[in-house]
Protein backbone atom coordinates (compact mmCIF):
# COMPACT_ATOMS: atom_id res chain seq x y z
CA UNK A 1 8.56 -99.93 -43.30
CA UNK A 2 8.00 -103.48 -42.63
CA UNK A 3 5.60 -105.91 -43.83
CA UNK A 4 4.20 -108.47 -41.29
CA UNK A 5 3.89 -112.01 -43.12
CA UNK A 6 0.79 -113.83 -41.62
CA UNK A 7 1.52 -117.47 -41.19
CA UNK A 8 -1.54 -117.91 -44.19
CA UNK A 9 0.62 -115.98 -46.96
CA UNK A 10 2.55 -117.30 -49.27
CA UNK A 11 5.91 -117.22 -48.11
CA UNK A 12 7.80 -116.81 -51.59
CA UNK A 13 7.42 -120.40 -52.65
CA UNK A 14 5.17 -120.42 -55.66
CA UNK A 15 4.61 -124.33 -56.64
CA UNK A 16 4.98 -126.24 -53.14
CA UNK A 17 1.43 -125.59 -51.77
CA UNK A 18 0.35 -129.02 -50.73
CA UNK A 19 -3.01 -129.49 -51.93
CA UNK A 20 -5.28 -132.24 -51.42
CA UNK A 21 -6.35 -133.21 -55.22
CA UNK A 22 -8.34 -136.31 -56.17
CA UNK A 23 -6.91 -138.09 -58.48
CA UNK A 24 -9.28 -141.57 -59.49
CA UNK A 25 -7.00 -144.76 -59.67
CA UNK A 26 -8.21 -144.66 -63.48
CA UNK A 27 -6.23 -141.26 -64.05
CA UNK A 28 -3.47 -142.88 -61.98
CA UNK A 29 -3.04 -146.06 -64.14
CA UNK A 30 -3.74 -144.31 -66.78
CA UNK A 31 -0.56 -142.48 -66.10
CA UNK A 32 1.48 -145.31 -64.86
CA UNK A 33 0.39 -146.77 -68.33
CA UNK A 34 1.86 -144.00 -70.73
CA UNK A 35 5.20 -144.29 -68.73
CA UNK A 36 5.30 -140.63 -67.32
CA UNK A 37 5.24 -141.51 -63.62
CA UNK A 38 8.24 -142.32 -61.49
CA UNK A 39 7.08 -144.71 -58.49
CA UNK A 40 9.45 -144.32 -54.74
CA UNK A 41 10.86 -141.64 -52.55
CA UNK A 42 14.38 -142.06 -53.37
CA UNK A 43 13.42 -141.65 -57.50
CA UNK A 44 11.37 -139.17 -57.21
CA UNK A 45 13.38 -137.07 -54.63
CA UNK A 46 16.24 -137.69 -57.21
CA UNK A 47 13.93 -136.69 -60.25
CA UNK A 48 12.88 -133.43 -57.97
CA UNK A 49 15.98 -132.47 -57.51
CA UNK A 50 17.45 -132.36 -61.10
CA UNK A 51 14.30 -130.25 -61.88
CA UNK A 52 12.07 -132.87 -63.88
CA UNK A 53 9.26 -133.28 -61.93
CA UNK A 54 5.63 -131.66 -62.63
CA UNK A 55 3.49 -132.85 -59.52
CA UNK A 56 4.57 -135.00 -57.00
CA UNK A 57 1.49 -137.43 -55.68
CA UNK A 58 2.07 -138.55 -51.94
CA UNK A 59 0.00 -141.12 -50.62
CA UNK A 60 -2.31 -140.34 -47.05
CA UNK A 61 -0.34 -141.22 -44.73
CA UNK A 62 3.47 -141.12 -46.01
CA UNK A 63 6.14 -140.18 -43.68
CA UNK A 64 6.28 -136.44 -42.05
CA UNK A 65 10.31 -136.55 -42.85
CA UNK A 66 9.40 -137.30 -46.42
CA UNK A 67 6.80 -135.00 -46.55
CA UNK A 68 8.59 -132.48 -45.46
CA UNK A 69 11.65 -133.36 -47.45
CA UNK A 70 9.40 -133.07 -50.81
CA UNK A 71 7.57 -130.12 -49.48
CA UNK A 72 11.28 -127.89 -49.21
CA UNK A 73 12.21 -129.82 -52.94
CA UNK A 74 9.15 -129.03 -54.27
CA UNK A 75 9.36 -125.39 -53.67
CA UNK A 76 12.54 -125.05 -55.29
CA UNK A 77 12.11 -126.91 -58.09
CA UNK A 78 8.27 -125.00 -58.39
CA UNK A 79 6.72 -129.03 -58.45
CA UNK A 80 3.37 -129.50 -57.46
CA UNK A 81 2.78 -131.18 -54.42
CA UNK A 82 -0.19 -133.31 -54.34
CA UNK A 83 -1.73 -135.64 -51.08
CA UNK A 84 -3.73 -137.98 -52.67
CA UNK A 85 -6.91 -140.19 -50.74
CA UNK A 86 -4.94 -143.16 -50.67
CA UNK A 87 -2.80 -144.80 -48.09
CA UNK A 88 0.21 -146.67 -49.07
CA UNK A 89 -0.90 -149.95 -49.35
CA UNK A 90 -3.68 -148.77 -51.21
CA UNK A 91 -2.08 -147.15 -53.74
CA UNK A 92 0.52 -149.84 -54.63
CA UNK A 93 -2.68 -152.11 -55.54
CA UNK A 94 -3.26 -149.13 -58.03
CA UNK A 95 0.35 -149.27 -59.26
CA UNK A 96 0.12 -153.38 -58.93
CA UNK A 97 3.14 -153.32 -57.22
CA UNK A 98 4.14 -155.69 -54.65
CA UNK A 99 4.99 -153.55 -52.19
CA UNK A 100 3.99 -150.10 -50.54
CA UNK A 101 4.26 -146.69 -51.90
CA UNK A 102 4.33 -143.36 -50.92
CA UNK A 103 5.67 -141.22 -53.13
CA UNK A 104 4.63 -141.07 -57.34
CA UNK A 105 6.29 -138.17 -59.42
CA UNK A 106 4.12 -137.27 -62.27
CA UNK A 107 7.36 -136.37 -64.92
CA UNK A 108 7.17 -132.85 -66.89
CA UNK A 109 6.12 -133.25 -70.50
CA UNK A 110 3.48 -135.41 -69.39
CA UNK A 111 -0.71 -134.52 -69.30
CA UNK A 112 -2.93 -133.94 -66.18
């Protein structure tokens, strides 16, 4: 017999559910501050990929490629994926860097 997977179960993937979290810009500097965070796509898709990465935080309106890149990266590395209420310019302010972001990795070992 055959089991029917409804589009709303959980197709085998245990850590890549993207969840919409709120993370304050205190908890994120925080962060930034105790050096656990890895700030850019390419870095953190790197990071993802060598199995090093606890949550991944995307801002609101990053790419759909990248999304969906760290969405299928996520899943096999069991990461956390994360959309935060930030856009991209927003959240480089946070990170006071010059320039936008869209992508933070939250490194394993580290707290929250």
């Amino acid at each position: 017999m055959e089991k029917k997977i409804s589009a709303n179960e959980n197709q085998g993937f245990s850590g890549h559910q993207k969840r919409k979290a709120f993370f304050s810009a205190a908890e994120i500097k925080k962060m930034l501050k105790a050096g656990n965070i890895v700030i850019g796509t390419e870095r953190a898709m790197k990071n993802l990929k060598l199995g090093k990465v606890q949550k991944i935080l995307m801002s609101s309106n990053c790419p759909a490629g990248v999304e969906s890149n760290l969405s299928y990266y996520a899943g096999l590395s069991g990461a956390e994926l994360h959309k935060l209420d930030y856009p991209n310019d927003e959240l480089s302010v946070i990170c006071k860097k010059p320039f936008a972001i869209s992508v933070l990795a939250l490194l394993k070992g580290a707290s929250k």
